[in-house]
Protein backbone atom coordinates (compact mmCIF):
# COMPACT_ATOMS: atom_id res chain seq x y z
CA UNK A 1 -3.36 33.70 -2.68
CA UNK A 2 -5.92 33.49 0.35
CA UNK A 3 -8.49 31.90 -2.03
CA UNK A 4 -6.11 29.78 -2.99
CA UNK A 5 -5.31 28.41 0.71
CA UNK A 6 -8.89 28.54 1.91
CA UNK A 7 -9.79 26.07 -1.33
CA UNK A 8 -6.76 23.90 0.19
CA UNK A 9 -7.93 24.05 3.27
CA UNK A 10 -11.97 23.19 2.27
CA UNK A 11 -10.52 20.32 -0.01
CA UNK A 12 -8.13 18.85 2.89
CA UNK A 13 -11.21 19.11 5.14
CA UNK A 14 -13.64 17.50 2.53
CA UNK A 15 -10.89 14.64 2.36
CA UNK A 16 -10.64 13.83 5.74
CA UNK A 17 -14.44 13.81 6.08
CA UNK A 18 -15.11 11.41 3.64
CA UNK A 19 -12.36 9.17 4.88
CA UNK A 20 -14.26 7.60 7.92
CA UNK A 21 -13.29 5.27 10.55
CA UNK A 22 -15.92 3.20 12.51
CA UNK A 23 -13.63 2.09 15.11
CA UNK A 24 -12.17 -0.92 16.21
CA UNK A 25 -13.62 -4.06 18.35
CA UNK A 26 -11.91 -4.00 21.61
CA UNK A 27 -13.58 -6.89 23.01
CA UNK A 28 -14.30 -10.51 21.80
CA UNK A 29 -18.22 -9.66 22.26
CA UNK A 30 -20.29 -11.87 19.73
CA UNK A 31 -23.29 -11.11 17.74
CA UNK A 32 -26.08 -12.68 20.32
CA UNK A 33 -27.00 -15.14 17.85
CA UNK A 34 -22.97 -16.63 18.18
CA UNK A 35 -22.65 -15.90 21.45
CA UNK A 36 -24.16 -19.95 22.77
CA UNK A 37 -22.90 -21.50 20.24
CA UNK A 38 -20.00 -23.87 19.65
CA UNK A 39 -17.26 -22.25 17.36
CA UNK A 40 -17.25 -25.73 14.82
CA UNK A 41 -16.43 -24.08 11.66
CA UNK A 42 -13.37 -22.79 10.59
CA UNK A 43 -13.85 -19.40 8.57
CA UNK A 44 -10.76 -17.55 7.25
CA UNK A 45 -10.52 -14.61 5.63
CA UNK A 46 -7.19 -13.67 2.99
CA UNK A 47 -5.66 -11.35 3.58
CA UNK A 48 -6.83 -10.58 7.14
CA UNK A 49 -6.34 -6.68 6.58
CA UNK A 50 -7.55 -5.48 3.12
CA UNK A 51 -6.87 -2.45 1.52
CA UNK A 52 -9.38 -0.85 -1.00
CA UNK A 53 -8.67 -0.03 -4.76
CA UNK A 54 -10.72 1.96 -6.92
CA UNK A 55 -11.89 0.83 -10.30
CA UNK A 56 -14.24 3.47 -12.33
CA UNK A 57 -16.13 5.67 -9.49
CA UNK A 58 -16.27 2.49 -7.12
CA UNK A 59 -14.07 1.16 -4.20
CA UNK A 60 -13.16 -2.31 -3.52
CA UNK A 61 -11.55 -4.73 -0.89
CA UNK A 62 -11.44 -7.89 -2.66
CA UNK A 63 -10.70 -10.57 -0.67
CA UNK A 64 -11.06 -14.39 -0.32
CA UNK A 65 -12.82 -16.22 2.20
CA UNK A 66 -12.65 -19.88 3.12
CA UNK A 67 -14.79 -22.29 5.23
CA UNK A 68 -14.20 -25.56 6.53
CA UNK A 69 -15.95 -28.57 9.20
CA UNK A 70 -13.03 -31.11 10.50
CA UNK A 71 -14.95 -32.83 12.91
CA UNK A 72 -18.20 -33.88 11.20
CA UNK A 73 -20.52 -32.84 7.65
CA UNK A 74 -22.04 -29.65 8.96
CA UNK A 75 -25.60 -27.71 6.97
CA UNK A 76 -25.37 -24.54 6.86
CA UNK A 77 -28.60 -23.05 7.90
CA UNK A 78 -27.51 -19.59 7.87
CA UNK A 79 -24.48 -17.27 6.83
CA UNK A 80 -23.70 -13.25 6.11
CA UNK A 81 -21.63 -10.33 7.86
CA UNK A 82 -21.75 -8.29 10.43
CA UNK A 83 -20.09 -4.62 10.76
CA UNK A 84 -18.74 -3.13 13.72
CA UNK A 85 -20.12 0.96 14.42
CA UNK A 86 -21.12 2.21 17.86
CA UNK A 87 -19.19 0.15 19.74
CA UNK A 88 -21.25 -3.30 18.70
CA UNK A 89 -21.49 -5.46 15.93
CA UNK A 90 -24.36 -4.88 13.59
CA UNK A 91 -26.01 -7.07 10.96
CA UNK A 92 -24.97 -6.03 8.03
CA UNK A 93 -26.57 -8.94 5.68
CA UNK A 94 -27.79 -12.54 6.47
CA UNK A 95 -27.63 -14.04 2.71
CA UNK A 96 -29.42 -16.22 1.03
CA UNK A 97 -28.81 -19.84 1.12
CA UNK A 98 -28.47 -20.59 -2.86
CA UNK A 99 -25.75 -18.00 -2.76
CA UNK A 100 -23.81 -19.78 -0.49
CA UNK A 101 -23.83 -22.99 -3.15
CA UNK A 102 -23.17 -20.62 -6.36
CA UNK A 103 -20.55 -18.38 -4.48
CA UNK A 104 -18.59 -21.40 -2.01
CA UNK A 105 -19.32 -24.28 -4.14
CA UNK A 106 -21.18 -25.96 -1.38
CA UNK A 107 -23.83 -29.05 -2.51
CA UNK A 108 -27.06 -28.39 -1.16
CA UNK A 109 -25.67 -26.39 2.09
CA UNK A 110 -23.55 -29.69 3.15
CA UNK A 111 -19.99 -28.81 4.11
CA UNK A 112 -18.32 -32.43 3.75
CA UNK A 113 -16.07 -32.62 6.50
CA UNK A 114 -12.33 -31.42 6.07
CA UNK A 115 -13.18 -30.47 2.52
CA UNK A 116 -12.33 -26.85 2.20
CA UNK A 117 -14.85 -24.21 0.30
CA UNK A 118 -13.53 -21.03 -0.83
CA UNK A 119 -15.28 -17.96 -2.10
CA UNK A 120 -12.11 -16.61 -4.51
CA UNK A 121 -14.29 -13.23 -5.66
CA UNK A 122 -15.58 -11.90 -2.17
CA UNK A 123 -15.25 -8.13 -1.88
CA UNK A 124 -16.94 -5.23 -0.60
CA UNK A 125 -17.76 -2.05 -2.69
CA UNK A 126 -18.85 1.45 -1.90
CA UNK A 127 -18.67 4.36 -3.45
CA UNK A 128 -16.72 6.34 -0.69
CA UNK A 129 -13.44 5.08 0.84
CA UNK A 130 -13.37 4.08 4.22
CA UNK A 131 -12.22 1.66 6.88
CA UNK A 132 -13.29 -0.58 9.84
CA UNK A 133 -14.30 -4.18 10.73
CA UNK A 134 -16.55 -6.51 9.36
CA UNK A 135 -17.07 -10.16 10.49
CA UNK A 136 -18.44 -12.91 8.04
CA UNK A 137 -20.46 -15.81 10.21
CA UNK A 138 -21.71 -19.56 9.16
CA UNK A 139 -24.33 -21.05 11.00
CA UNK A 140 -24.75 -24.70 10.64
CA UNK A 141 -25.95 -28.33 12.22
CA UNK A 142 -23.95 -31.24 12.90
CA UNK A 143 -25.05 -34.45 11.95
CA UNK A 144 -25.56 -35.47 15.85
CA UNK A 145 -28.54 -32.12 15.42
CA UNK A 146 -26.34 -29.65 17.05
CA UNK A 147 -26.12 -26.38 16.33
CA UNK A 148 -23.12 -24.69 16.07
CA UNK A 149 -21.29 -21.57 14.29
CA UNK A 150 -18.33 -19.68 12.35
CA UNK A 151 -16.90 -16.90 12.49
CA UNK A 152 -13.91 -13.99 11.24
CA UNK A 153 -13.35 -10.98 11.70
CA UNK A 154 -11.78 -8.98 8.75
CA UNK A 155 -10.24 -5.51 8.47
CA UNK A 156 -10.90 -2.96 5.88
CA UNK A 157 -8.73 -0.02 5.61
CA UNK A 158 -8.77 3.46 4.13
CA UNK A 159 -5.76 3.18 2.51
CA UNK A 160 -5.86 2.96 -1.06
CA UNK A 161 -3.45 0.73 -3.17
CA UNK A 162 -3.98 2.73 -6.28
C-alpha cells in the first residue's frame, strides 16, 4: 500500500511539473522594436484564450489570426511572435516574409486597405502541455513612408480540451 501512494504521489508531482506556467503580463510594456511606433494595424487573434488538444504525442492551440490596414495600403516589412517568461516579452520568431503571402494570403507583402487577411490554420505545438502568453506583431510602411506596427496578445492555457 505505501508503494502504492508514494507512486501516486511521484506521478501527481511529475504532473504538476510538466504543467508549467510562464506567468502573466501585468503591464502594457512593448517589445522595444513596438514601443515608437504607431499601432496602424489591426491584429486579432480567435479565440483570445486557447486551450490545447492533443493529437498523437503532440499538443496544439489552434487558433486563427487576422490582420487588417483601414487607413491606408500598408507593406509589411516584418512579422512573428513574441512570448512572455521572466517578466518581459521575448522573441520568439521573426518569420519570413513569403510565409506571410502563402499563410495570410497577402500579394507581395501589400495589405490593401480595409481588406481583411486571415491565417485560418495558425497554431502552436509542443510536445509538453503548458500555458502563458504569446503576442503575434506586423511591422509595416504606409504609403506616406511611415513606419508603423501591429500587435495581439494571445493566451495559451494548460487546460486540455481532450
Amino acid at each position: 500500500m505505501k508503494k502504492i501512494i508514494l507512486l501516486l504521489v511521484i506521478i501527481g508531482s511529475i504532473s504538476a511539473y510538466s504543467q508549467k506556467n510562464y506567468g502573466t503580463p501585468i503591464n502594457d510594456k512593448l517589445p522595444e522594436k513596438l514601443i515608437t511606433l504607431r499601432k496602424a494595424i489591426e491584429v486579432k487573434n480567435f479565440p483570445k484564450i486557447i486551450d490545447p488538444v492533443k493529437i498523437d504525442n503532440l499538443y496544439y492551440w489552434k487558433h486563427n489570426t487576422a490582420i487588417l490596414c483601414k487607413e491606408s495600403e500598408i507593406k509589411i516589412i516584418e512579422y512573428g511572435a513574441y512570448l512572455f517568461y521572466n517578466n518581459t516579452w521575448n522573441l520568439r520568431k521573426s518569420y519570413p516574409l513569403k510565409e506571410l503571402n502563402k499563410n495570410f494570403g497577402v500579394k507581395k507583402e501589400i495589405m490593401k486597405q480595409s481588406q481583411p487577411y486571415t491565417w485560418t490554420n495558425n497554431w502552436r505545438t509542443d510536445s509538453s502541455i503548458f500555458g502563458g502568453w504569446a503576442m503575434w506583431y506586423f511591422i509595416g510602411i504606409t504609403t506616406e513612408g511611415e513606419t508603423v506596427c501591429g500587435y495581439e496578445k494571445i493566451e495559451t492555457t494548460d487546460k486540455l480540451l481532450n
